[in-house]
N, C-alpha and C. Protein backbone atom coordinates (compact mmCIF):
# COMPACT_ATOMS: atom_id res chain seq x y z
N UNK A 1 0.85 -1.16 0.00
CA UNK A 1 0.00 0.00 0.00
C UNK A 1 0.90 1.23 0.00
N UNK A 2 0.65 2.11 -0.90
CA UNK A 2 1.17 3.55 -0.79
C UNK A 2 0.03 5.07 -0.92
N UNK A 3 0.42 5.69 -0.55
CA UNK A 3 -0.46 6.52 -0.40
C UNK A 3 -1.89 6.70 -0.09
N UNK A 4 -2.31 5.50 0.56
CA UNK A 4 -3.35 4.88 0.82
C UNK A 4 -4.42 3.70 -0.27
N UNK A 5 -3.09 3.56 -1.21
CA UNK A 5 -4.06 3.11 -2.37
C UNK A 5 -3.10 1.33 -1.94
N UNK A 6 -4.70 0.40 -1.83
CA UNK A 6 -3.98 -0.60 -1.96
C UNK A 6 -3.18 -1.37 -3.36
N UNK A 7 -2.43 -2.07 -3.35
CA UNK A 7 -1.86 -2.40 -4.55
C UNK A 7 -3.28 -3.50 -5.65
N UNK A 8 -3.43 -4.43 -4.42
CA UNK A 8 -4.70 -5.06 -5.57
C UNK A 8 -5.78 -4.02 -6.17
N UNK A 9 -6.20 -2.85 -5.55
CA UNK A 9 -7.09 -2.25 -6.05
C UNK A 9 -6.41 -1.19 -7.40
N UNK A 10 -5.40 -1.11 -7.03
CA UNK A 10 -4.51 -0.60 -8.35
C UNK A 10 -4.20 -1.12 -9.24
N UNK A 11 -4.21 -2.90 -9.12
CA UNK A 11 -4.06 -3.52 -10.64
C UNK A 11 -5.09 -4.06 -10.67
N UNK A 12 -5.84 -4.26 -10.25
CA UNK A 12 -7.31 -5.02 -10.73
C UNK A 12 -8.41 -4.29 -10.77
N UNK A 13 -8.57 -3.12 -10.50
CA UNK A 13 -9.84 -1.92 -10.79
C UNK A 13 -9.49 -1.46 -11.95
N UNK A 14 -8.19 -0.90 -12.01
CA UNK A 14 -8.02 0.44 -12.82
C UNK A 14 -7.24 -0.01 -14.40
N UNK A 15 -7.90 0.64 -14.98
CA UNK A 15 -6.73 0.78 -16.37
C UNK A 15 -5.69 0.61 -16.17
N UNK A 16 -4.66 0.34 -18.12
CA UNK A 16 -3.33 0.87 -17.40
C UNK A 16 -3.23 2.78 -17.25
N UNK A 17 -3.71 2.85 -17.92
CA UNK A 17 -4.26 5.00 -18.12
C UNK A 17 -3.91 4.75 -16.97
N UNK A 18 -4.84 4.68 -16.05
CA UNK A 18 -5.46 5.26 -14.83
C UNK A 18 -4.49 4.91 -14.16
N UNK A 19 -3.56 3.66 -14.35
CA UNK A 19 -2.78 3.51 -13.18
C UNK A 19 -1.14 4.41 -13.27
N UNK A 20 -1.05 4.75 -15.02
CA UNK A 20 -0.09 5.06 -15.07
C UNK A 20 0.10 6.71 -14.91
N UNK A 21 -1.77 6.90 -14.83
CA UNK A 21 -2.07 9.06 -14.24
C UNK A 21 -1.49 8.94 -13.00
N UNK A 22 -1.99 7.65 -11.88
CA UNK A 22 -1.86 7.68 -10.54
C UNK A 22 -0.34 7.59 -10.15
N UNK A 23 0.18 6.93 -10.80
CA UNK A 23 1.45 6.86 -10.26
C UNK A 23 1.94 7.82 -10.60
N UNK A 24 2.09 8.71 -11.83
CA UNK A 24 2.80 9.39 -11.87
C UNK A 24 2.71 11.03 -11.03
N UNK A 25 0.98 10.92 -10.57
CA UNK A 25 0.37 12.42 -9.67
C UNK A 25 1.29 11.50 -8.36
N UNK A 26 1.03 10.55 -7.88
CA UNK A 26 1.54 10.18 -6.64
C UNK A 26 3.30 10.39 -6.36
N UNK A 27 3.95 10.35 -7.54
CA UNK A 27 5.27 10.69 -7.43
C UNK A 27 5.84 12.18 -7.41
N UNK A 28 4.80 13.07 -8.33
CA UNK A 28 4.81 14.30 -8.16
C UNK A 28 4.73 15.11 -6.73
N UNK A 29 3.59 14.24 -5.85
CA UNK A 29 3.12 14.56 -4.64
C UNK A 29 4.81 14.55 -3.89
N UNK A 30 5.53 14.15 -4.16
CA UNK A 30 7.42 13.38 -3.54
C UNK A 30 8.01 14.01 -4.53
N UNK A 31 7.77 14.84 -4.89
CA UNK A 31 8.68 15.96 -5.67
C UNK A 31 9.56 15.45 -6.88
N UNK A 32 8.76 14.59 -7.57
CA UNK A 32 9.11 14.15 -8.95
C UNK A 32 8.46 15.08 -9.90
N UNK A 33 8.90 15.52 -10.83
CA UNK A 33 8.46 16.31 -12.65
C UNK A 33 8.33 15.27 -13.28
N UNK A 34 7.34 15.23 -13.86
CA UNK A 34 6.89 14.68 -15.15
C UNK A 34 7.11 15.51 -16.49
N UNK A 35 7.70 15.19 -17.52
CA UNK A 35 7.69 15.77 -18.26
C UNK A 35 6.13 14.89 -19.21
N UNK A 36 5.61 15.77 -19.82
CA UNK A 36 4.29 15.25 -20.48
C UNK A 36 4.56 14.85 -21.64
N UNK A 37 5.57 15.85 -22.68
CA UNK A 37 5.73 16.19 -23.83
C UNK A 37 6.85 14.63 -24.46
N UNK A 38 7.92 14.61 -23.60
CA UNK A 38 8.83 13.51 -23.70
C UNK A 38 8.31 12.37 -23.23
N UNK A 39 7.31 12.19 -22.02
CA UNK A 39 6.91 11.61 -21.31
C UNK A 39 7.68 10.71 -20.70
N UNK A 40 8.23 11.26 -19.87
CA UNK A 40 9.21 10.17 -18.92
C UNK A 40 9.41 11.66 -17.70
N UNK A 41 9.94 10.91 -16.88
CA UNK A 41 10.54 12.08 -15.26
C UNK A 41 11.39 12.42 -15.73
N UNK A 42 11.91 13.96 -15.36
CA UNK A 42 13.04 14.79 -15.48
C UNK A 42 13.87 14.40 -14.35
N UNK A 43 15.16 14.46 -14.36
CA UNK A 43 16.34 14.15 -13.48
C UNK A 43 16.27 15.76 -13.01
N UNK A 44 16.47 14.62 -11.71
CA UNK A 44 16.52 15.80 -10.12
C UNK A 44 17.73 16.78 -10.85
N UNK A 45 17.96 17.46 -10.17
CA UNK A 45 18.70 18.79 -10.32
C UNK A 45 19.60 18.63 -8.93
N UNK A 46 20.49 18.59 -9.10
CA UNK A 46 21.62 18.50 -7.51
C UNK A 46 21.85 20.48 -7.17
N UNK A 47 21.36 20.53 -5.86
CA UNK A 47 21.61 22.20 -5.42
C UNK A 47 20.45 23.12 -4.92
């Protein structure tokens, strides 16, 4: 379980869409960037 979401209800309810919106808002919430356009995470920045 992370963020209160259990893991079975994350692969067996949801799309992959839906699981791959959630994870990526849930990583944002932990100070990850998404880039949309490239679509992959931007590398942290050291400083």
């Amino acid at each position: 379980m992370k963020n209160g979401v259990p893991y079975s209800t994350a692969m067996d309810e949801l799309s992959a869409a839906e699981v791959m919106l959630y994870s990526i808002t849930f990583s944002e919430f932990e100070g990850a960037r998404f880039n949309w356009h490239a679509m992959q995470f931007e590398e942290k920045q050291s400083g």
